[in-house]
N, C-alpha and C. Protein backbone atom coordinates (compact mmCIF):
# COMPACT_ATOMS: atom_id res chain seq x y z
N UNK A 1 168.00 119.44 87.96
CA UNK A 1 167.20 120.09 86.95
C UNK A 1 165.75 120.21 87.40
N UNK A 2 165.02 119.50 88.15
CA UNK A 2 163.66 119.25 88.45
C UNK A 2 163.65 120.60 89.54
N UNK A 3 164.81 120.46 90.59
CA UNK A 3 164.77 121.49 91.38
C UNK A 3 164.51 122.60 90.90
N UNK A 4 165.09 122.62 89.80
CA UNK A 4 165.17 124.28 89.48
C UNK A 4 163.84 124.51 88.36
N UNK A 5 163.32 123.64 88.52
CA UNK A 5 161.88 124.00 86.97
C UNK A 5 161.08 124.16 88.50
N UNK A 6 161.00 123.54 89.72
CA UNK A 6 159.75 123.51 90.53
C UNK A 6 160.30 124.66 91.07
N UNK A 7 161.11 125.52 90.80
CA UNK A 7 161.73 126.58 91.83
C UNK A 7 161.05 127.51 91.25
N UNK A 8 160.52 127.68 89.59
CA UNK A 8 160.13 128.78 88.71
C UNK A 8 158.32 128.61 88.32
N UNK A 9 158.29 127.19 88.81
CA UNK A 9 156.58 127.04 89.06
C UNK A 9 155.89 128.28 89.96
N UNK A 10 154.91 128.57 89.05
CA UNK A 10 154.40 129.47 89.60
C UNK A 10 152.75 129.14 90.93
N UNK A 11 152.08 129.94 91.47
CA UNK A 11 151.30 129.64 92.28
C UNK A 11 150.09 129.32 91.72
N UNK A 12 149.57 129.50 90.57
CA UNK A 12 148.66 128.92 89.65
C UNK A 12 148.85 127.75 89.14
N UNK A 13 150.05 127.49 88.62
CA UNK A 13 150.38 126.49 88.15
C UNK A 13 150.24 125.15 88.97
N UNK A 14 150.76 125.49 90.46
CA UNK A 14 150.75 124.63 91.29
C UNK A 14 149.36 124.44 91.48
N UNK A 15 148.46 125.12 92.10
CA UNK A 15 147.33 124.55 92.42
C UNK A 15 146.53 123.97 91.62
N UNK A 16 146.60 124.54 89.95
CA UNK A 16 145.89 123.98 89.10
C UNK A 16 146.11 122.58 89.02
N UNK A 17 147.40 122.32 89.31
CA UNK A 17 148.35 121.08 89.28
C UNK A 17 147.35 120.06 90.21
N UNK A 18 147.24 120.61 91.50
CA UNK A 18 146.68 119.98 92.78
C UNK A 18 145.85 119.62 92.44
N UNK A 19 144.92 120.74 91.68
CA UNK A 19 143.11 120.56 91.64
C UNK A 19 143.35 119.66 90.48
N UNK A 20 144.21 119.72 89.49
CA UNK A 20 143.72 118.30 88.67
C UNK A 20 143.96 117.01 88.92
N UNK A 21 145.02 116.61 89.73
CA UNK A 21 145.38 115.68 90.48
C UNK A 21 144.41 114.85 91.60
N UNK A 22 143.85 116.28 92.06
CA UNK A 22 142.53 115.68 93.63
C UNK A 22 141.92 115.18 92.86
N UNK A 23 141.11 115.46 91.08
CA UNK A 23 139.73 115.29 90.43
C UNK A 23 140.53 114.35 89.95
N UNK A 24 141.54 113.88 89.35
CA UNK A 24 141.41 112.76 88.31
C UNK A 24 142.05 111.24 89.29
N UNK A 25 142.75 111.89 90.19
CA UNK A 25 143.44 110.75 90.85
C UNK A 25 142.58 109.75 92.02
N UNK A 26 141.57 111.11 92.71
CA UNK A 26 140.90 110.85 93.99
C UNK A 26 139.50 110.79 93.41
N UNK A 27 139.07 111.70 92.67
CA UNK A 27 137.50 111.85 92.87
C UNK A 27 136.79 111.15 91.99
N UNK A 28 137.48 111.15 90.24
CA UNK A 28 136.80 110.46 89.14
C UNK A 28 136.84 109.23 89.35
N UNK A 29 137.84 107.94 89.75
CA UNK A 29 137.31 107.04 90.26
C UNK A 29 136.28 106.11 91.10
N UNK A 30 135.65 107.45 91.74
CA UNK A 30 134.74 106.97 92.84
C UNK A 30 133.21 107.31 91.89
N UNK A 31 132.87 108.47 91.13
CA UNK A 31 131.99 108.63 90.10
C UNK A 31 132.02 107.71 88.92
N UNK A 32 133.13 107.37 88.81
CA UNK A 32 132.90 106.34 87.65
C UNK A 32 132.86 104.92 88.03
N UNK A 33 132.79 104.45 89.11
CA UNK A 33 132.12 103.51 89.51
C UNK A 33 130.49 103.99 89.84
N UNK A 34 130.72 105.12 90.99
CA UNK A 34 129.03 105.20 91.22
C UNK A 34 127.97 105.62 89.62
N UNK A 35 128.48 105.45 88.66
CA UNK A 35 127.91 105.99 87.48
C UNK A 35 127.08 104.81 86.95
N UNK A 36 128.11 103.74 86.55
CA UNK A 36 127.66 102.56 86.62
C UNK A 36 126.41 101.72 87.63
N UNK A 37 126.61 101.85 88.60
CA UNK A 37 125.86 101.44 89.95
C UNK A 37 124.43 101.96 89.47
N UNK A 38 124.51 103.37 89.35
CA UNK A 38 123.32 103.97 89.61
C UNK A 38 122.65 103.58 88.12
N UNK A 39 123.15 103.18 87.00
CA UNK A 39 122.00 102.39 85.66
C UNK A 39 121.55 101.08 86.56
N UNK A 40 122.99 100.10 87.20
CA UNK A 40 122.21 98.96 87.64
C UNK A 40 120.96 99.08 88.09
N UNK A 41 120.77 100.36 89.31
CA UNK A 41 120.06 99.95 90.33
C UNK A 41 118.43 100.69 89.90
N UNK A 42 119.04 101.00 88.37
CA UNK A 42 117.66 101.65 87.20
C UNK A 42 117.29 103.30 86.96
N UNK A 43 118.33 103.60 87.83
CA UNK A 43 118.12 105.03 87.49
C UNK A 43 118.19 105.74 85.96
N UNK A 44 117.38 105.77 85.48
CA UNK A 44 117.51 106.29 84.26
C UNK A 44 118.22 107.84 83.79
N UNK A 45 117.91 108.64 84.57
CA UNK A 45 118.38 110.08 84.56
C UNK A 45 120.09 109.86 83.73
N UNK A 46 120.64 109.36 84.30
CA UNK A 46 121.92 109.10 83.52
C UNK A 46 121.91 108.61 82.01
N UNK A 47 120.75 108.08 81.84
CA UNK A 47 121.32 106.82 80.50
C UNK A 47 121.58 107.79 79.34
N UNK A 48 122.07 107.42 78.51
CA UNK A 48 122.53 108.30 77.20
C UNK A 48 123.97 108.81 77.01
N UNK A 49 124.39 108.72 76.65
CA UNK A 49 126.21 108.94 75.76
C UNK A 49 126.43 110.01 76.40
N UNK A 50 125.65 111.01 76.45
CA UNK A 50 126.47 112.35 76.98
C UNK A 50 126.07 112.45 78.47
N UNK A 51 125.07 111.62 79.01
CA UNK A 51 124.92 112.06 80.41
C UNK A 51 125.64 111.53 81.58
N UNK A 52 126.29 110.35 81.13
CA UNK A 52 127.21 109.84 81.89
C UNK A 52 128.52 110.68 82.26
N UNK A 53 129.07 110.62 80.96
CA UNK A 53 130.13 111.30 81.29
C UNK A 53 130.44 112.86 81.70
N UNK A 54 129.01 113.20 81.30
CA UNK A 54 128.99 115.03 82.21
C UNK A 54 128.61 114.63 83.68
N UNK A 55 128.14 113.87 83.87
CA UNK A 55 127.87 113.68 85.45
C UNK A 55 129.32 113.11 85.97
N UNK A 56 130.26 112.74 85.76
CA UNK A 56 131.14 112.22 86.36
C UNK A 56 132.31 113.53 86.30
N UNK A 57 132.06 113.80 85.17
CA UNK A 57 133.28 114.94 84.79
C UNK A 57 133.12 116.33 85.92
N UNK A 58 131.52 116.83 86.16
CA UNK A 58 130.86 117.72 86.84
C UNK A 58 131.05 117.10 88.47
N UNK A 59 130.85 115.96 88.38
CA UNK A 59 130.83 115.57 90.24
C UNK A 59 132.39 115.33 90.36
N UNK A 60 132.90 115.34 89.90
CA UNK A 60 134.89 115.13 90.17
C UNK A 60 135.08 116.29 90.21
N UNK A 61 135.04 117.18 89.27
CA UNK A 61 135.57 118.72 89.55
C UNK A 61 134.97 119.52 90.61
N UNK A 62 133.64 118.87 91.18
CA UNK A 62 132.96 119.62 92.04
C UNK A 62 133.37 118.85 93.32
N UNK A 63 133.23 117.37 93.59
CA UNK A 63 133.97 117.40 94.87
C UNK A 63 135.88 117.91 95.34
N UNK A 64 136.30 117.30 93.94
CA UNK A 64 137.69 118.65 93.91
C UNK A 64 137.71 119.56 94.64
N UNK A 65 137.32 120.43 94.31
CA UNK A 65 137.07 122.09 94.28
C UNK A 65 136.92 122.22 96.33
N UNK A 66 135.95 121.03 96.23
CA UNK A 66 135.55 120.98 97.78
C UNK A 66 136.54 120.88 98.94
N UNK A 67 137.15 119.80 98.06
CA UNK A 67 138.40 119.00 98.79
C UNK A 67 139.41 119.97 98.95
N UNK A 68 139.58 120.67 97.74
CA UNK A 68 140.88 121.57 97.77
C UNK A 68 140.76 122.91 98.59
N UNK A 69 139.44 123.56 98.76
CA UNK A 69 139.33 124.69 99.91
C UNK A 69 139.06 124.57 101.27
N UNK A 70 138.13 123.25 101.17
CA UNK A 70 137.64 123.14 102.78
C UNK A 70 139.00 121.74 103.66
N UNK A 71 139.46 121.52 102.77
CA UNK A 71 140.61 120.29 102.83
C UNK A 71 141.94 120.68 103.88
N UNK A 72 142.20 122.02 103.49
CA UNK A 72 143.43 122.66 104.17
C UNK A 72 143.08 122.89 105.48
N UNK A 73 141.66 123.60 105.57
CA UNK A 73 140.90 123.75 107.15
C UNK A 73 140.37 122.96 108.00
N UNK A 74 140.46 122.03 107.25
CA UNK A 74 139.83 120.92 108.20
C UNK A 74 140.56 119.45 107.63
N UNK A 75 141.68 119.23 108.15
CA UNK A 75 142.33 117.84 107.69
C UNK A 75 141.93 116.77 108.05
N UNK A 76 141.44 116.76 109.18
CA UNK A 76 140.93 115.15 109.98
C UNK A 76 139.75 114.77 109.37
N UNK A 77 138.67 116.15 108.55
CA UNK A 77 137.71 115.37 108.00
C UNK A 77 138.11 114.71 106.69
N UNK A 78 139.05 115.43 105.92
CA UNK A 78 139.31 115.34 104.65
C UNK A 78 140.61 114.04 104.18
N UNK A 79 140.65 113.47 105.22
CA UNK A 79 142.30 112.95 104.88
C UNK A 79 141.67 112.28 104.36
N UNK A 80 141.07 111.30 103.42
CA UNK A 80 141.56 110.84 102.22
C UNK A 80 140.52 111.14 101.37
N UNK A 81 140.61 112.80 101.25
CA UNK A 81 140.96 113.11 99.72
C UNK A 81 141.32 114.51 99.52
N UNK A 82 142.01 115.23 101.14
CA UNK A 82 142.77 116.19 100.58
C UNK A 82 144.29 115.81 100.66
N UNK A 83 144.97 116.14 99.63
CA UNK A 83 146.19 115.33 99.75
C UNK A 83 147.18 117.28 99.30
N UNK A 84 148.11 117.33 100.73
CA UNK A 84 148.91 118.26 101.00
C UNK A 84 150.33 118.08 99.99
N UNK A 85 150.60 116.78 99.67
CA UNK A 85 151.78 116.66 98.57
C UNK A 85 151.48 117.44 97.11
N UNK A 86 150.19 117.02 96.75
CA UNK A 86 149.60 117.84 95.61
C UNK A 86 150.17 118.98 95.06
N UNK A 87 150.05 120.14 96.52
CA UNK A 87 150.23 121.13 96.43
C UNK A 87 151.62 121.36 96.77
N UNK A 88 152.61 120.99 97.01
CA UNK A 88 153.63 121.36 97.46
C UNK A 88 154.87 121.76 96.28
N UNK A 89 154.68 122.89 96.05
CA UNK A 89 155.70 123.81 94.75
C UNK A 89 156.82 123.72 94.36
N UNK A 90 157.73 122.57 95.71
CA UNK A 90 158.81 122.49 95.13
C UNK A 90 159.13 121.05 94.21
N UNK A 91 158.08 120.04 94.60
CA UNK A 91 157.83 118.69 93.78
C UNK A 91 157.43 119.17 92.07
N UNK A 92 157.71 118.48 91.47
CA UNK A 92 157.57 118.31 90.18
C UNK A 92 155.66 117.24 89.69
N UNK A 93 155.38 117.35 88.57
CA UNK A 93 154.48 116.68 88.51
C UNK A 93 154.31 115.01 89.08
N UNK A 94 155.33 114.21 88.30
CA UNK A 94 155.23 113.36 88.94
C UNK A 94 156.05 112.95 89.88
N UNK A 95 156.43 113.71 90.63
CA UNK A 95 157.21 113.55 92.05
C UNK A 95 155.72 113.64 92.68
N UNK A 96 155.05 114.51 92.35
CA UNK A 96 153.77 114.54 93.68
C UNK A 96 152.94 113.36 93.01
N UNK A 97 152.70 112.76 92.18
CA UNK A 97 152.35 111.37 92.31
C UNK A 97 153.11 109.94 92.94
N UNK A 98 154.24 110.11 92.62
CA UNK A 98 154.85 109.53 93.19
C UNK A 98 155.39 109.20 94.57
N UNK A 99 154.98 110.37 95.33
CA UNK A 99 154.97 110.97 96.53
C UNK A 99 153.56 110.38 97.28
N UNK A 100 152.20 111.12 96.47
CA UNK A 100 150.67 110.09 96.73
C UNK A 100 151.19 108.49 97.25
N UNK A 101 151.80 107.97 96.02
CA UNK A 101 151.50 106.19 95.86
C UNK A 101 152.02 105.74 96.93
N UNK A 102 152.90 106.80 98.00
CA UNK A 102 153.81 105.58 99.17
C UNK A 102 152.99 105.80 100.07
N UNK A 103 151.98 106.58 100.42
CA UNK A 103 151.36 106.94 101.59
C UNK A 103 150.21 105.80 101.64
N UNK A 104 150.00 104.74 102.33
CA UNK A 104 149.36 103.80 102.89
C UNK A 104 147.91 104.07 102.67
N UNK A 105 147.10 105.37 102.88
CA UNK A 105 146.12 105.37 102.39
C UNK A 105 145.65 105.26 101.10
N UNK A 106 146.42 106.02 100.20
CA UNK A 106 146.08 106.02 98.91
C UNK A 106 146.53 104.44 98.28
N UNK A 107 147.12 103.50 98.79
CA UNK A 107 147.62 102.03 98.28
C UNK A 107 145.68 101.47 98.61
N UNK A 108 145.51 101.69 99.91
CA UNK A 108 144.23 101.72 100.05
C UNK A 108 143.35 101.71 99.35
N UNK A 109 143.10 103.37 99.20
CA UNK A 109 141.94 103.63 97.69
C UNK A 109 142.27 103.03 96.69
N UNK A 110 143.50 102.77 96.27
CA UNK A 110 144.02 102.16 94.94
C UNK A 110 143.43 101.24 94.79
N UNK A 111 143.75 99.90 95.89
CA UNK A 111 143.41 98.80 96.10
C UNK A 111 141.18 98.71 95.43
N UNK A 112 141.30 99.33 96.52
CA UNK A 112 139.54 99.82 96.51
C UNK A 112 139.03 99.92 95.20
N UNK A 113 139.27 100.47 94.57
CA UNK A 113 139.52 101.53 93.20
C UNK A 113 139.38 100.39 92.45
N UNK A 114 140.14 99.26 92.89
CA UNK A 114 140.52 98.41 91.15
C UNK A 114 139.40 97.15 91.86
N UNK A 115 139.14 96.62 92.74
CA UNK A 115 138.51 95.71 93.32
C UNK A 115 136.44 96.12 92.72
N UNK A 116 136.33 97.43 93.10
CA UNK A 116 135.38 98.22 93.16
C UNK A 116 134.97 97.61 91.69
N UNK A 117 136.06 98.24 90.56
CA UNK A 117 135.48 98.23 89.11
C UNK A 117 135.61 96.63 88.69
N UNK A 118 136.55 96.03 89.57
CA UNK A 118 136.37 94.34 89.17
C UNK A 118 134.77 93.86 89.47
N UNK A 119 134.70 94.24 90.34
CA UNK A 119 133.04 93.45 90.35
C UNK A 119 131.88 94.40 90.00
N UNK A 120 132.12 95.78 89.09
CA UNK A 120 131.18 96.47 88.43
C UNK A 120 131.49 95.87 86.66
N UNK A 121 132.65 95.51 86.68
CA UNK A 121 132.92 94.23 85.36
C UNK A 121 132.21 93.33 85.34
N UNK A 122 131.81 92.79 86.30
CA UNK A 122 131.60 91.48 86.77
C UNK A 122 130.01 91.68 86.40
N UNK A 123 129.65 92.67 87.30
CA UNK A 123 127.91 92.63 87.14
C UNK A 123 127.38 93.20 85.75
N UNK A 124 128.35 94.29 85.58
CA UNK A 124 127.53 94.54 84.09
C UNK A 124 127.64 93.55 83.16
N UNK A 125 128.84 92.61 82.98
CA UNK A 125 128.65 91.44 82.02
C UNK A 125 127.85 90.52 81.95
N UNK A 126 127.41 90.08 83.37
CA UNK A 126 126.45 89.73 83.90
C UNK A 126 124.81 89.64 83.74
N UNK A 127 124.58 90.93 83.65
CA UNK A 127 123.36 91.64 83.75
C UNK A 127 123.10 91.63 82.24
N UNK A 128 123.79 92.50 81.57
CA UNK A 128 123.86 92.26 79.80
C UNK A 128 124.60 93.24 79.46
C-alpha cells in the first residue's frame, strides 16, 4: 500500500516533503540552541516573545532552502545537512525518516542535538 501512495506522490509534494524535513529535522535544532546562547552571551536584539522564535523559524527555512539547492551540487560540502533520502519519491513520509535515523551521521547530530540542549538546560537554570 505505501508503494503505491509514493508511486502517485507528486514532484511538489516530494520536495516540499524534503524542504520540511531538512528545516525541522536538521536546521531548527541548531537555531534553537544558538537562540538561547546568543541571550546568554547578552545579545539583546533577540529578547522578546516574538523575536526569538521568528529568528529561528527564518534561519531554519533559510539555511533549508540553502541546503536543498546548493546540497545536490555540491555533496562533500553539504553532507550533514543535505540529506538525498529526503527527497527520494518512492519512500513514504516516515520511511524517509526512518531511513535518516540509520545513517551514522545523523545518530551523530542526534546525539549532539540532545547533549547541546542538556547543558543549555543546565546554564539557563543556572544563570536564572
Amino acid at each position: 500500500m505505501a508503494v503505491i501512495a509514493a508511486a502517485r506522490k507528486s514532484r511538489l509534494r516530494n520536495a516540499s516533503e524534503g524542504l520540511a524535513l531538512t528545516a525541522i529535522l536538521q536546521s531548527f535544532p541548531t537555531f534553537a540552541v544558538a537562540a538561547p546562547l546568543l541571550k546568554l552571551c547578552g545579545n539583546r536584539d533577540l529578547v522578546g516573545d516574538p523575536g526569538v522564535a521568528i529568528f529561528v523559524a527564518f534561519a531554519s527555512l533559510a539555511q533549508a532552502l540553502i541546503a536543498v539547492t546548493i546540497g545536490p551540487s555540491f555533496p562533500a560540502l553539504f553532507k550533514t545537512l543535505y540529506e538525498p533520502a529526503f527527497f527520494d519519491g518512492t519512500l513514504s513520509l516516515s520511511d524517509k525518516i526512518a531511513e535518516w535515523r540509520t545513517h551514522p551521521v545523523a545518530l551523530l547530530q542526534l546525539v549532539a542535538i540532545v547533549l547541546m540542549l542538556s547543558v543549555m538546560a543546565v546554564v539557563t537554570a543556572s544563570v536564572g
